[in-house]
C-alpha atoms as a PDB file:
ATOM      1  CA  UNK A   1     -43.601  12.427  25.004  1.00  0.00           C
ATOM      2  CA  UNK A   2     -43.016  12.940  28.876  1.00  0.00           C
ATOM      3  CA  UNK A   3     -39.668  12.539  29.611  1.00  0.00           C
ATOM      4  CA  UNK A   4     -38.375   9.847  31.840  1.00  0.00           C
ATOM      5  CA  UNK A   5     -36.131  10.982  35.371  1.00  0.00           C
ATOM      6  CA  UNK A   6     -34.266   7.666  35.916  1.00  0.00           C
ATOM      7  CA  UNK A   7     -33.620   8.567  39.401  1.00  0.00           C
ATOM      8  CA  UNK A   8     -33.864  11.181  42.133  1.00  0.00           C
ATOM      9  CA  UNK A   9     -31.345  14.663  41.952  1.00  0.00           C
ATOM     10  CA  UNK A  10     -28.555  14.247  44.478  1.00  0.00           C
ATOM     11  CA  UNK A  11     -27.006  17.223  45.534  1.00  0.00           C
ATOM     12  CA  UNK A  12     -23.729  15.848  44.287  1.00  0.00           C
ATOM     13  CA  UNK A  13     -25.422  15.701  40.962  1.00  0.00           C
ATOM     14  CA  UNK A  14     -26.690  19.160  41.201  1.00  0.00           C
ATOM     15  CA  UNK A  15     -23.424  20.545  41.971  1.00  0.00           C
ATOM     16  CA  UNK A  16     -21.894  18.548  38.646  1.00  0.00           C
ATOM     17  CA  UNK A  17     -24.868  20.020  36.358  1.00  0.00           C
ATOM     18  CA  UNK A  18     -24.101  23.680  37.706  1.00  0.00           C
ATOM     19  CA  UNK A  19     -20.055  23.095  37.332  1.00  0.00           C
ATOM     20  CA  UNK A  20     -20.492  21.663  33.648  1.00  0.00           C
ATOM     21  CA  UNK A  21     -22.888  24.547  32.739  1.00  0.00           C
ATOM     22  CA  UNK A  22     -20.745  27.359  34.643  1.00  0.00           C
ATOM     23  CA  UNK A  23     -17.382  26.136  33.055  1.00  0.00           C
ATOM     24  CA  UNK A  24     -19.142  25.258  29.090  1.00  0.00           C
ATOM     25  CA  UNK A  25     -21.787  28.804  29.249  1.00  0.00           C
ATOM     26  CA  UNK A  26     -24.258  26.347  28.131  1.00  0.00           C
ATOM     27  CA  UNK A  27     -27.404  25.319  30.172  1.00  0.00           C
ATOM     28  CA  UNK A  28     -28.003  21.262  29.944  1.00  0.00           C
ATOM     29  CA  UNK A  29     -31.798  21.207  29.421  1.00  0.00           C
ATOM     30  CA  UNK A  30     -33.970  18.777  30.805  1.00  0.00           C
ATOM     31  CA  UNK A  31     -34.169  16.464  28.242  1.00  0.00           C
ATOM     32  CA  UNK A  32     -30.286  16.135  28.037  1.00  0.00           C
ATOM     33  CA  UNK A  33     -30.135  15.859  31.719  1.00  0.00           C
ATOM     34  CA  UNK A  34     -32.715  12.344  31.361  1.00  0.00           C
ATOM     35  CA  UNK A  35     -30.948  11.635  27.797  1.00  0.00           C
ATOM     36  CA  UNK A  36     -27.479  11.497  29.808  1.00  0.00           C
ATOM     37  CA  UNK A  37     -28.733   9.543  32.803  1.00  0.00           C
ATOM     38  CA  UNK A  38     -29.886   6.495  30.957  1.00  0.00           C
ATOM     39  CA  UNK A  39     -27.633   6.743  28.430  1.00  0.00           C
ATOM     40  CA  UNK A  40     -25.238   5.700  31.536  1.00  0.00           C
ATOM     41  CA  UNK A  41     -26.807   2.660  32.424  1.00  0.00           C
ATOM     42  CA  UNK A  42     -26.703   0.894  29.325  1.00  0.00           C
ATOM     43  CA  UNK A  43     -29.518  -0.927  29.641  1.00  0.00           C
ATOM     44  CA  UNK A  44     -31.020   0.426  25.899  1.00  0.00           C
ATOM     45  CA  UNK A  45     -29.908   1.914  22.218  1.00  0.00           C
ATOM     46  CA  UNK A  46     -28.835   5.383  21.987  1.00  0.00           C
ATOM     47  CA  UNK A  47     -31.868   6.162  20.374  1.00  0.00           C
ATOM     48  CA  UNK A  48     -34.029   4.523  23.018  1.00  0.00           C
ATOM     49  CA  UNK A  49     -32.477   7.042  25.496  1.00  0.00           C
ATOM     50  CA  UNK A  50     -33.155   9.893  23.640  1.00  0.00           C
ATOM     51  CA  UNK A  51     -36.858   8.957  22.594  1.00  0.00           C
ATOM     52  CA  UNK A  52     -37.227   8.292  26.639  1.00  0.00           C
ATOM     53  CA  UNK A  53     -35.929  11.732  27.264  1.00  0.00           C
ATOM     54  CA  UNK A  54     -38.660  13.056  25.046  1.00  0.00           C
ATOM     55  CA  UNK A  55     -36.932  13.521  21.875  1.00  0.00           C
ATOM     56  CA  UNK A  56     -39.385  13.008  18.740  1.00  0.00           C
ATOM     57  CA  UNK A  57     -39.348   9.118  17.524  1.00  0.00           C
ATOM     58  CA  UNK A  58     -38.508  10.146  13.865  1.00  0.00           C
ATOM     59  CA  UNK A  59     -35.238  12.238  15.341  1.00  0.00           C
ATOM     60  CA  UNK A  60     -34.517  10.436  18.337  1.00  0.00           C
ATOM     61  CA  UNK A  61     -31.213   8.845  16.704  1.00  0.00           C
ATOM     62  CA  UNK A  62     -30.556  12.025  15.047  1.00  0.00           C
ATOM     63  CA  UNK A  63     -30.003  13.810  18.233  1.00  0.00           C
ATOM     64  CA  UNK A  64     -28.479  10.881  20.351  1.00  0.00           C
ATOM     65  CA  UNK A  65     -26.187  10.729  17.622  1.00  0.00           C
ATOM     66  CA  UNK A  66     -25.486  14.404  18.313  1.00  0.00           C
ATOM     67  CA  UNK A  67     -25.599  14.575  21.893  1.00  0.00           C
ATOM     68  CA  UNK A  68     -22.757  12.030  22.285  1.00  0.00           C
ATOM     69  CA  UNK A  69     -20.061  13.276  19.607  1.00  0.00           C
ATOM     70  CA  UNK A  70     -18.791  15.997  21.528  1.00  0.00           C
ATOM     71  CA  UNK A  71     -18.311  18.821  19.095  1.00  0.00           C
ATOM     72  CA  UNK A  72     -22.396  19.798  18.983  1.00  0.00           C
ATOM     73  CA  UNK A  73     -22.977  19.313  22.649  1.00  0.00           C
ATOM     74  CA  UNK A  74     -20.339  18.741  24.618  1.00  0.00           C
ATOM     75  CA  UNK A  75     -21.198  20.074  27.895  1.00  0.00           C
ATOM     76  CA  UNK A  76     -23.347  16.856  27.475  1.00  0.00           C
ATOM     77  CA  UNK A  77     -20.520  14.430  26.465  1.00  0.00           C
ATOM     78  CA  UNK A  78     -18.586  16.235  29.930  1.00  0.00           C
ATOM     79  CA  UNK A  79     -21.839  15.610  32.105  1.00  0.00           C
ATOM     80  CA  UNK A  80     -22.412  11.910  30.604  1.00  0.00           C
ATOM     81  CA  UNK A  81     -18.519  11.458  31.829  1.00  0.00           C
ATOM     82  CA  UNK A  82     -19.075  12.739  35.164  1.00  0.00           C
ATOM     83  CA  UNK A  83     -22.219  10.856  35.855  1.00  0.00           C
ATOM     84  CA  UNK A  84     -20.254   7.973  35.122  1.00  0.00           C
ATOM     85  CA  UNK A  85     -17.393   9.260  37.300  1.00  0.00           C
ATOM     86  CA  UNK A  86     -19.956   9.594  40.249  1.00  0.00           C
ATOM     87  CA  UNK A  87     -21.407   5.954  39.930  1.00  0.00           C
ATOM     88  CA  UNK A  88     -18.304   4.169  39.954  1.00  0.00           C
ATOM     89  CA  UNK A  89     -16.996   6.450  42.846  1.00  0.00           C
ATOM     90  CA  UNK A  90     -20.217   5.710  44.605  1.00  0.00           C
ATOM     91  CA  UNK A  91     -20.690   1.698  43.507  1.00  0.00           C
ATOM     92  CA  UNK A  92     -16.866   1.450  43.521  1.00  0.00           C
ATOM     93  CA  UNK A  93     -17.001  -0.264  39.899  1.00  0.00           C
ATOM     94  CA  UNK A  94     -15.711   1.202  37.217  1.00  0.00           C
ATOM     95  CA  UNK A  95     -16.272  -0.209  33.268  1.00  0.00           C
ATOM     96  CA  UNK A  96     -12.869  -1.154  32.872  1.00  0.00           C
ATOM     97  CA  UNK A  97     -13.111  -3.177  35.884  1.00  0.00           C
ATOM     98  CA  UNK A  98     -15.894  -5.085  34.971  1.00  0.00           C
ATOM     99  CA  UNK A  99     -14.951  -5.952  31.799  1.00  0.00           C
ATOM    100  CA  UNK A 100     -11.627  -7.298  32.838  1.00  0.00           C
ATOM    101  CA  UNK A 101     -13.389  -9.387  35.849  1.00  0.00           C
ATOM    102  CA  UNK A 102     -15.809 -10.728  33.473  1.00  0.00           C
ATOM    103  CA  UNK A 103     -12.654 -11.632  31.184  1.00  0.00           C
ATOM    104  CA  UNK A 104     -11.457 -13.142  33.764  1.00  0.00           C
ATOM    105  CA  UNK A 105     -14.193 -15.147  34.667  1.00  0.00           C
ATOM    106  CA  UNK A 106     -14.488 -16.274  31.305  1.00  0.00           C
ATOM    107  CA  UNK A 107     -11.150 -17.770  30.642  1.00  0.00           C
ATOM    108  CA  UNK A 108     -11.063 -19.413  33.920  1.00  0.00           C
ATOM    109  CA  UNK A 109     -14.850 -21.088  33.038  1.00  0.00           C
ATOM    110  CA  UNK A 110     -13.417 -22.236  29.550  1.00  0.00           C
ATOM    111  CA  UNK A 111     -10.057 -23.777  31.237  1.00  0.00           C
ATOM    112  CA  UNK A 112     -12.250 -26.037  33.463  1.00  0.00           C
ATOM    113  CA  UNK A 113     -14.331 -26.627  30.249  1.00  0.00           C
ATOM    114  CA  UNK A 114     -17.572 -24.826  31.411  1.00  0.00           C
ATOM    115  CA  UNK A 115     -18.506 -22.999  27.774  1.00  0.00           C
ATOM    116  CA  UNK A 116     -21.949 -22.327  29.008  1.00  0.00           C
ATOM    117  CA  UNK A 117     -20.829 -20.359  31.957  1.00  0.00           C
ATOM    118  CA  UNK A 118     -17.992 -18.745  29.583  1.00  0.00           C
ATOM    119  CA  UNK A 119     -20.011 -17.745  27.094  1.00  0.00           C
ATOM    120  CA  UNK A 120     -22.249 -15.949  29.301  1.00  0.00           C
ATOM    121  CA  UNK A 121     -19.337 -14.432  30.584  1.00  0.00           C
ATOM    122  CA  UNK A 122     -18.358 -13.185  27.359  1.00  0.00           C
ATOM    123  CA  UNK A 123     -22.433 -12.079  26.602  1.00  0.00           C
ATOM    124  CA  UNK A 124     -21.884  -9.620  29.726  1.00  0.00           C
ATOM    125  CA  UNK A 125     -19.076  -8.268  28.567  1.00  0.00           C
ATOM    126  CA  UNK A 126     -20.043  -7.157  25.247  1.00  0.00           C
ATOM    127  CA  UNK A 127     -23.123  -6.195  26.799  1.00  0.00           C
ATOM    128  CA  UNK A 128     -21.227  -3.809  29.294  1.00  0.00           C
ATOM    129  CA  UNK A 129     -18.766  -2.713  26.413  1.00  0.00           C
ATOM    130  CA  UNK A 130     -21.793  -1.347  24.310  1.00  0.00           C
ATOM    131  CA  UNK A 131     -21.188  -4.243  21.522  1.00  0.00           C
ATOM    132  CA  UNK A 132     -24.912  -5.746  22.184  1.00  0.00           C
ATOM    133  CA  UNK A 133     -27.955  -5.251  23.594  1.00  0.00           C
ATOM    134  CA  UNK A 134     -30.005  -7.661  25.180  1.00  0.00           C
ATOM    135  CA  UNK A 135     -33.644  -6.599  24.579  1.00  0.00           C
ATOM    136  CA  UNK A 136     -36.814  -8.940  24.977  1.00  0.00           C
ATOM    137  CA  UNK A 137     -40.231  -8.255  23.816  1.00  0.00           C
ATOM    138  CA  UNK A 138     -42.839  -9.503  24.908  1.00  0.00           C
ATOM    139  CA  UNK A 139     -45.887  -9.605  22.151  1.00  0.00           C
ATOM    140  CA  UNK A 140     -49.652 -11.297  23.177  1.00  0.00           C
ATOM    141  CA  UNK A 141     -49.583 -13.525  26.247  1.00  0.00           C
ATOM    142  CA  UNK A 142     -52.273 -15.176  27.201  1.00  0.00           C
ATOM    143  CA  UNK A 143     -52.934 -14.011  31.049  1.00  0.00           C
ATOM    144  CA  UNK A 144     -53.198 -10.446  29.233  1.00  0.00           C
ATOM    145  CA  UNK A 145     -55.756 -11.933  26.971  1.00  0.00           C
ATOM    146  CA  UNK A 146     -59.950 -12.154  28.344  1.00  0.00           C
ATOM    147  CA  UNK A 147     -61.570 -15.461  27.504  1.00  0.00           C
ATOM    148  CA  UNK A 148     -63.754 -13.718  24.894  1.00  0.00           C
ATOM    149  CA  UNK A 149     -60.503 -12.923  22.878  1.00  0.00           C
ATOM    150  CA  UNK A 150     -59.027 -16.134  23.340  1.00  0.00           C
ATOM    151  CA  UNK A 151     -62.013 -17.680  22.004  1.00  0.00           C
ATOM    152  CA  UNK A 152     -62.245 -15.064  18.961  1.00  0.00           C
ATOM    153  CA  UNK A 153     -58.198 -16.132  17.880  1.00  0.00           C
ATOM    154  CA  UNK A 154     -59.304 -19.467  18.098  1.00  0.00           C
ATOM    155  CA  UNK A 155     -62.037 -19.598  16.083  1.00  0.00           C
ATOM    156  CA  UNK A 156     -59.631 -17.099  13.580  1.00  0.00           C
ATOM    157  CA  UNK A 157     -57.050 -19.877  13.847  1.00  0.00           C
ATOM    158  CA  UNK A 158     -59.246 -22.734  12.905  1.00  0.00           C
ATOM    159  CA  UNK A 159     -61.039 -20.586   9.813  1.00  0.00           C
ATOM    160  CA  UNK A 160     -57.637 -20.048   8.737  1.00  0.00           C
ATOM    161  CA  UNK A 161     -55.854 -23.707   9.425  1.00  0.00           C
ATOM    162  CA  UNK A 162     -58.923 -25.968   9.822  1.00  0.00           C
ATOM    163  CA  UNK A 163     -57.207 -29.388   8.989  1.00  0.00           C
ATOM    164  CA  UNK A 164     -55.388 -28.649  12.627  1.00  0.00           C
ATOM    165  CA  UNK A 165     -58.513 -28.844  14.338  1.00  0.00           C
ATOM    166  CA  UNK A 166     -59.715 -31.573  12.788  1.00  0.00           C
ATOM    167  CA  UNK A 167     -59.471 -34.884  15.228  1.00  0.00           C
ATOM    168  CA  UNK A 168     -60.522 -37.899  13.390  1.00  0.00           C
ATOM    169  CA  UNK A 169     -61.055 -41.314  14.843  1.00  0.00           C
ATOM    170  CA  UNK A 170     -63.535 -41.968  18.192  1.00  0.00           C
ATOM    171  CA  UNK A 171     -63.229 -40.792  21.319  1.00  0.00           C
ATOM    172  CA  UNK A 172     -63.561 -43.562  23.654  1.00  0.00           C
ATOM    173  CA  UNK A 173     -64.407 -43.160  27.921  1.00  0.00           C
ATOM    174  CA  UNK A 174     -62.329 -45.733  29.344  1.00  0.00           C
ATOM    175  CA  UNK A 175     -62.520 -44.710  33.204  1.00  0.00           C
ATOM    176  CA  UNK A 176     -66.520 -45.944  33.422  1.00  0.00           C
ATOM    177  CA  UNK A 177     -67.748 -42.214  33.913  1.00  0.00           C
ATOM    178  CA  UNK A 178     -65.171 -41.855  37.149  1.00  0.00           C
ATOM    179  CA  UNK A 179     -62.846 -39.975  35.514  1.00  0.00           C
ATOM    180  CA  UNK A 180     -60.972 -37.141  37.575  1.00  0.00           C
ATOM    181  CA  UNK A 181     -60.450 -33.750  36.441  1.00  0.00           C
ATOM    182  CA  UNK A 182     -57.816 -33.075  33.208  1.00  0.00           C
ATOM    183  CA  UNK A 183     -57.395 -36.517  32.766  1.00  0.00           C
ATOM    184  CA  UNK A 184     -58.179 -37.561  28.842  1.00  0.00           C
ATOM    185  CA  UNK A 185     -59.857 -39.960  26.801  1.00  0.00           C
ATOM    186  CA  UNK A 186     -58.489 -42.936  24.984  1.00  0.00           C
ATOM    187  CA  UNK A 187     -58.416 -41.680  21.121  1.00  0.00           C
ATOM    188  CA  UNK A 188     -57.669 -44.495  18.294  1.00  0.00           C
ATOM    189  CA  UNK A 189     -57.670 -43.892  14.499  1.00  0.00           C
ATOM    190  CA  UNK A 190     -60.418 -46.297  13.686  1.00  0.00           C
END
């Protein structure tokens, strides 16, 4: 699997990778280097990041598992704290922050009885504190879809459930013939 490179080398990060693998006598290979960026942002598992980085899908957990505990790899755990060092000196935001503001926010929103707004204060925050992760799939829609294959999962939808295709009753025209696009026909029961 091709690893992923979140984002271009700065030479600030350049100078961190050569300081972490000067002070530890151990190189961070490429895949760590990918593992550790997007294990940073937070936006996916710890075993997401480390399949992304290219490690196999039957050990990816395995490894991220390994990667972040600090006695295995820790020049990793060290560059993983740096890079998130750099970003909140360079975003001036750090974690801790965050999740106060968004605490913050929260109580305030409950106080003045807006639950929706404080819950999805407190859906951030666990979010940002590692507790969840949002994650949306998206599985068959139907711009993806041709009209042929449409047409085929219909006709496998009404061999399998054909009493929901069954209309009974008439179908009555009740616009004399002038009737404009989309519009339908009066159906009774009779």
């Amino acid at each position: 699997m091709a690893s992923e490179t979140p984002r271009k080398k700065t030479s600030a990060l350049r100078r961190i990778e050569e300081r972490i693998e000067e002070e530890s006598g151990r190189v961070l290979t490429p895949r760590q280097k990918t593992f550790a960026e997007l294990y940073i942002q937070g936006t996916m598992t710890n075993g997401e990041c480390a399949r992304r980085a290219g490690y196999s899908p039957d050990t990816a957990v395995v490894y991220a598992s390994k990667l972040l505990d600090g006695r295995t790899f820790p020049h990793v755990v060290e560059y993983v704290n740096e890079l998130r060092e750099e970003r909140e000196r360079r975003f001036g935001v750090t974690l801790m922050g965050q999740l106060e503001r968004l605490h913050q926010l929260s109580r305030g929103a409950e106080e003045a009885n807006q639950y929706s707004a404080a819950i999805n204060a407190e859906k951030l925050r666990s979010a940002l504190g590692g507790l969840t992760i949002d994650r949306r799939e998206t599985i068959n829609t139907l711009d993806q879809l041709s009209r042929e294959e449409i047409t085929a999962r219909l006709m496998d939808l009404q061999r399998k459930f054909p009493t929901a295709f069954t209309i009974e009753g008439t179908a009555k025209d009740v616009t004399n013939g002038k009737r404009p696009r989309g519009q339908l026909l009066e159906h009774s029961e009779d």
